[in-house]
Structure formats: C-alpha cells, structure tokens
N, C-alpha and C. Protein backbone atom coordinates (compact mmCIF):
# COMPACT_ATOMS: atom_id res chain seq x y z
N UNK A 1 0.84 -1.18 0.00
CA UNK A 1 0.00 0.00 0.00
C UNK A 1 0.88 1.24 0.00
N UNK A 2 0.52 2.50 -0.83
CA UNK A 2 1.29 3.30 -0.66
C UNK A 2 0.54 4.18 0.32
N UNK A 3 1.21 5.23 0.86
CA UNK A 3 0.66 6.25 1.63
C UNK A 3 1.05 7.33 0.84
N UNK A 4 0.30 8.57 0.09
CA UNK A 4 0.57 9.95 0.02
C UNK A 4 0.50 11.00 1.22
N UNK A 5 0.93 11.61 1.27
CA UNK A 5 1.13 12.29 2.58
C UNK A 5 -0.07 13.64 2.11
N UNK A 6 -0.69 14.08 2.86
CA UNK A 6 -1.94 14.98 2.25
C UNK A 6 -2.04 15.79 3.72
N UNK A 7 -0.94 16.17 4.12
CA UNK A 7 -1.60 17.32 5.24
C UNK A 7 0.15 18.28 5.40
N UNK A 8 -0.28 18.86 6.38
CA UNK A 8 0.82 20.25 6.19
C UNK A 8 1.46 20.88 4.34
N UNK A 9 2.39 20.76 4.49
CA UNK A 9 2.85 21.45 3.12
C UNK A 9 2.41 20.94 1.88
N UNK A 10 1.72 19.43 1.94
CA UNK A 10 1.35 18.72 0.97
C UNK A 10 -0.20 19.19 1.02
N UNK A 11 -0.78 19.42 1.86
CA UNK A 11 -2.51 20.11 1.74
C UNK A 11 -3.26 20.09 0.38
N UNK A 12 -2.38 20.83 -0.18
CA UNK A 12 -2.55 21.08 -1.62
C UNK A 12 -3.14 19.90 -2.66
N UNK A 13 -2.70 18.41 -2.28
CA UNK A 13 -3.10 17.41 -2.60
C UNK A 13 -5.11 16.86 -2.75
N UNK A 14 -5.04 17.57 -1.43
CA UNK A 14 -6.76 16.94 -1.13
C UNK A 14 -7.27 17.73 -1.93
N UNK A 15 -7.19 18.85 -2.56
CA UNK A 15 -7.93 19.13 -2.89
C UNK A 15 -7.82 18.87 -4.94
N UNK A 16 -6.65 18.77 -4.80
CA UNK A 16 -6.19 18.41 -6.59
C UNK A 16 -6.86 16.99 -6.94
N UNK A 17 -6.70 16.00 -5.60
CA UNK A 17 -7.15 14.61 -5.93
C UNK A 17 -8.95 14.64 -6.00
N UNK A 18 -9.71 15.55 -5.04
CA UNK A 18 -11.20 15.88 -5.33
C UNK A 18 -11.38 16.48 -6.70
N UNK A 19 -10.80 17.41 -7.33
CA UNK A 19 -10.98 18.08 -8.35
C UNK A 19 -10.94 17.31 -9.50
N UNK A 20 -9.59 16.50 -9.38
CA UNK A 20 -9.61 15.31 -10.58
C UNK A 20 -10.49 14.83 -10.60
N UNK A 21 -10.73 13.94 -9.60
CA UNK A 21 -12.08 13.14 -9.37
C UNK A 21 -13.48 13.14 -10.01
N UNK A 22 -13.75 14.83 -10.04
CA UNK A 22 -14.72 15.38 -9.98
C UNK A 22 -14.71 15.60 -12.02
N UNK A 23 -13.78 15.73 -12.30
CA UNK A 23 -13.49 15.79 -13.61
C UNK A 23 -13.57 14.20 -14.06
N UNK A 24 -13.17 13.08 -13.36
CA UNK A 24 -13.10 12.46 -14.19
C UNK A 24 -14.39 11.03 -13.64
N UNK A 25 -15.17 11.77 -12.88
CA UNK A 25 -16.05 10.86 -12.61
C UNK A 25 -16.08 9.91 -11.51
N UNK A 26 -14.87 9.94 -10.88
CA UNK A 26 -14.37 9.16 -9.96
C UNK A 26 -14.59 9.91 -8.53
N UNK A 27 -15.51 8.83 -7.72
CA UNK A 27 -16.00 8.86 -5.98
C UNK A 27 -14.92 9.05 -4.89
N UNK A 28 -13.83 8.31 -5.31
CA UNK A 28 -12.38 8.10 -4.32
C UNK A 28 -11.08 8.62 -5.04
N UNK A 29 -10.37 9.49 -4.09
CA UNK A 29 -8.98 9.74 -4.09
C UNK A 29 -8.56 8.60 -5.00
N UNK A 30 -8.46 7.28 -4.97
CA UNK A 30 -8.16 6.32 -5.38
C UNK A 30 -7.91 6.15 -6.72
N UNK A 31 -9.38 6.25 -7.06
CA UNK A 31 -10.15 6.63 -8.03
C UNK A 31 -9.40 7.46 -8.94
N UNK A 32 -9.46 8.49 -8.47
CA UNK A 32 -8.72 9.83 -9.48
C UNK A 32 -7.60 9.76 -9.46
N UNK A 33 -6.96 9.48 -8.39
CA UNK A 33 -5.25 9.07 -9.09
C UNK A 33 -4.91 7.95 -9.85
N UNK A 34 -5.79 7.00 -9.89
CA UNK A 34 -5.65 5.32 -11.18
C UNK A 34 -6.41 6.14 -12.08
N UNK A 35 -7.56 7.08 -12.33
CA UNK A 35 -7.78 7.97 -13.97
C UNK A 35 -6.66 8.49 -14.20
N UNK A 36 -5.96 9.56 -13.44
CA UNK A 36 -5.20 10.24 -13.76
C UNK A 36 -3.78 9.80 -14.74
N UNK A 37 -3.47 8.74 -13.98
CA UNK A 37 -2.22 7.95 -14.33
C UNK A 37 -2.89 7.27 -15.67
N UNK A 38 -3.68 6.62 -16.02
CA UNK A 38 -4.23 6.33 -17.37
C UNK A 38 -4.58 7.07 -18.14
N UNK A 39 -5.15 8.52 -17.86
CA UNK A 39 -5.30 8.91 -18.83
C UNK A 39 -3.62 9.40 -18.94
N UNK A 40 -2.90 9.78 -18.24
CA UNK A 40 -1.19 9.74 -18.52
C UNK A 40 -0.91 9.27 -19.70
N UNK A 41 -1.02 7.88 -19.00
CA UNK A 41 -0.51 6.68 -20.04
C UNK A 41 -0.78 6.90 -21.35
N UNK A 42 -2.18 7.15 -21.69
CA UNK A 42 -2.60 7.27 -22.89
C UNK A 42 -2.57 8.18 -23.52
N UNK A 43 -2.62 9.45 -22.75
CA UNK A 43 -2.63 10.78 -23.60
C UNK A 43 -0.49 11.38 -23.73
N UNK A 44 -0.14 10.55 -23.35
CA UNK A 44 1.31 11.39 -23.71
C UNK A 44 1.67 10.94 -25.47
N UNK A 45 1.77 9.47 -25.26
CA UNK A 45 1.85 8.61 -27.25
C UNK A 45 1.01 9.39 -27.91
N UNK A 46 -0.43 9.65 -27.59
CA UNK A 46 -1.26 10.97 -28.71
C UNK A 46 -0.68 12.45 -28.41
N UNK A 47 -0.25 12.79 -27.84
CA UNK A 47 0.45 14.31 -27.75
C UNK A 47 1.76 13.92 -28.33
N UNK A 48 1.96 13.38 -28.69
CA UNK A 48 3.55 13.02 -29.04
C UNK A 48 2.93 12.68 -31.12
N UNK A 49 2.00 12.16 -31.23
CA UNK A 49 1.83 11.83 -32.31
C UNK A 49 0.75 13.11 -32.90
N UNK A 50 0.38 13.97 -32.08
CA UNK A 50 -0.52 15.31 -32.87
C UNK A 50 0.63 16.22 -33.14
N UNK A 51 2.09 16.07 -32.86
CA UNK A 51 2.89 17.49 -32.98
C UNK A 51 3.03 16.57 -34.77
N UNK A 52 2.96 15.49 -34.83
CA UNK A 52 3.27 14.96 -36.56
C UNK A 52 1.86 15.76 -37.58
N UNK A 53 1.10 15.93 -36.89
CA UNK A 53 -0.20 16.16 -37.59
C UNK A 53 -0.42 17.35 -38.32
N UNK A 54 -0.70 17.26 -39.90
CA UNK A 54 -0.52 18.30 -40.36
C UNK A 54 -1.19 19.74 -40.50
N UNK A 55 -2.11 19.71 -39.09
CA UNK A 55 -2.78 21.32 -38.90
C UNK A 55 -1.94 21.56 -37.21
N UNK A 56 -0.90 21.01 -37.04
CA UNK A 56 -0.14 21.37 -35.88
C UNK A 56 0.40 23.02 -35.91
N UNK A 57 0.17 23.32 -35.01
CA UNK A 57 0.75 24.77 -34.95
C UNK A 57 1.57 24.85 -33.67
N UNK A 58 2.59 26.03 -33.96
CA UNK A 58 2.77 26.44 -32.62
C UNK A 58 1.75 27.00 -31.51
N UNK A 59 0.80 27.47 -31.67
CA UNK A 59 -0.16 28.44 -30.83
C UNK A 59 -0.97 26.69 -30.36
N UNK A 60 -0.96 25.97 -31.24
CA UNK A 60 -1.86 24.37 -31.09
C UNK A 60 -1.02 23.87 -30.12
N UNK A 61 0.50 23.42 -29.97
CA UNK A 61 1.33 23.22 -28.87
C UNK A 61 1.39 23.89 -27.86
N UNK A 62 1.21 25.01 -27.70
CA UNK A 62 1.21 25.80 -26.60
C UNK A 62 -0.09 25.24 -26.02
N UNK A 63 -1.63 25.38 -26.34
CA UNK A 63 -2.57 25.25 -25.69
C UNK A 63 -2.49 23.77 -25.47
N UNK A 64 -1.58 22.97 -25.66
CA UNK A 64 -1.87 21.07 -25.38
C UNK A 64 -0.75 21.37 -23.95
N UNK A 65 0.18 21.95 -23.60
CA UNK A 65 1.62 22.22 -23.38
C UNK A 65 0.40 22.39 -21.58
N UNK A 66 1.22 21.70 -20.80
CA UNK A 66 1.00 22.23 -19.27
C UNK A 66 2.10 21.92 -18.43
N UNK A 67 1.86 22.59 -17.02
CA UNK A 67 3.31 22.42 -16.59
C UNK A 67 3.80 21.48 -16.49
N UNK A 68 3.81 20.09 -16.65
CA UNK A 68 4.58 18.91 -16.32
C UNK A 68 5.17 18.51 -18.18
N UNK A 69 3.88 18.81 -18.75
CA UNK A 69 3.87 18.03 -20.21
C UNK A 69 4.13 19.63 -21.40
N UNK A 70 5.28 19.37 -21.73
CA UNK A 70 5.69 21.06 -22.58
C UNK A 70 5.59 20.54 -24.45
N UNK A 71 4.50 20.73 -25.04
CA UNK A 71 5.23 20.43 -26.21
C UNK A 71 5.68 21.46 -27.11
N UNK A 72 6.64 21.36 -27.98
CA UNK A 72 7.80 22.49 -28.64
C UNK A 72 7.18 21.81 -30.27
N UNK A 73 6.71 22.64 -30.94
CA UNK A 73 6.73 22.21 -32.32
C UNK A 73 7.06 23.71 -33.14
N UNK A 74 8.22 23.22 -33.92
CA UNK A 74 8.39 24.15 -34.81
C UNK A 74 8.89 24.03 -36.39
N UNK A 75 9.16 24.43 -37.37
CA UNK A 75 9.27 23.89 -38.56
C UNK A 75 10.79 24.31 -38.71
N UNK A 76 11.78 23.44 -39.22
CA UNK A 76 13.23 23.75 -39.10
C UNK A 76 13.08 23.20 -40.70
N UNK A 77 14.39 24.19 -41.62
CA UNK A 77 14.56 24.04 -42.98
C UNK A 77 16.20 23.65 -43.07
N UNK A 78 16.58 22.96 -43.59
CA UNK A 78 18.23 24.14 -43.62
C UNK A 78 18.41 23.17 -45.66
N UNK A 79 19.67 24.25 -46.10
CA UNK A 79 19.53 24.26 -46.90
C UNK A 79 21.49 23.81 -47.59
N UNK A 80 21.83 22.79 -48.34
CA UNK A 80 22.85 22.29 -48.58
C UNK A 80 23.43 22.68 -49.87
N UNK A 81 24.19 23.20 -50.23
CA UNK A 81 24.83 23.48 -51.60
C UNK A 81 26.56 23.21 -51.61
N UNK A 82 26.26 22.14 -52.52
CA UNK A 82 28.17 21.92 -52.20
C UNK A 82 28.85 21.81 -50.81
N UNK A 83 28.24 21.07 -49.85
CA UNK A 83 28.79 20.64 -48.93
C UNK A 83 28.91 22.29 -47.88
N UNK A 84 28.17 23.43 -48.61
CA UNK A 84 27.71 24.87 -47.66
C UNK A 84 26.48 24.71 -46.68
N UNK A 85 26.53 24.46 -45.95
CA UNK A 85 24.97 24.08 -44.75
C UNK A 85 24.45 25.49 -44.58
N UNK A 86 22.99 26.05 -44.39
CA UNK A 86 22.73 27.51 -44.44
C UNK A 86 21.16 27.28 -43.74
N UNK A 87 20.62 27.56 -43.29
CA UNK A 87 20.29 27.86 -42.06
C UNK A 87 19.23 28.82 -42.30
C-alpha cells in the first residue's frame, strides 16, 4: 500500500485529488489518481503523435503544453549546396 502524505505542506493534494475526481467521474482519491495515471498513459503517445499532424501549430502546442507536459513544435529548414549548410 502506498501512503501519500496529504496534510501540512502537501494540503494542496486533497484538494487536486477531489478536483480530478470530480473531472473524471471518480467517488475516491483512489479513483482519481488510477484515472489520472491512465489517462497519462494514454494521452502522452497521442500528444507526441498530434505534434506529426498536419494542422499542428505552434499556438496548437502551446494550448496542449501544461506544466509537467511542454510540447515544442516548430518547422526547421536548412539548406545544402556543395557541402555549404545555411540555415
């Protein structure tokens, strides 16, 4: 069994694990941290596979982008002539 620690400096917890909960349908702390971690699981491989997608934008990465999960999409060119690399 694990224990999370949910009082003094950690406080902050009870109320993130109700909120999830409450978002994701789930009655128990329990609950919302096994959604949370699945939807993890599942939503990082599709955020990883929408920066390939061809109406990706930067302003589209920014709004997927939160503090744990950052995605960076940008379009890089460079250009070769006779062994000249240019940028």
């Amino acid at each position: 069994m694990v224990y999370l620690k949910s009082s003094g400096e950690y406080a902050w917890r009870e109320d993130l694990y109700d909120r999830v909960g409450r978002r994701l349908g789930e009655k128990t702390k329990a609950g919302a941290i096994d959604g949370a971690c699945e939807f993890t699981e599942q939503m990082l491989p599709n955020l990883e596979r929408a920066l390939d997608h061809p109406d990706m934008t930067p302003e589209l990465a920014e709004i997927l982008s939160t503090q744990k999960v950052r995605l960076d999409y940008r379009i890089e060119s460079d250009l070769v002539i006779n062994g000249d690399e240019r940028q």
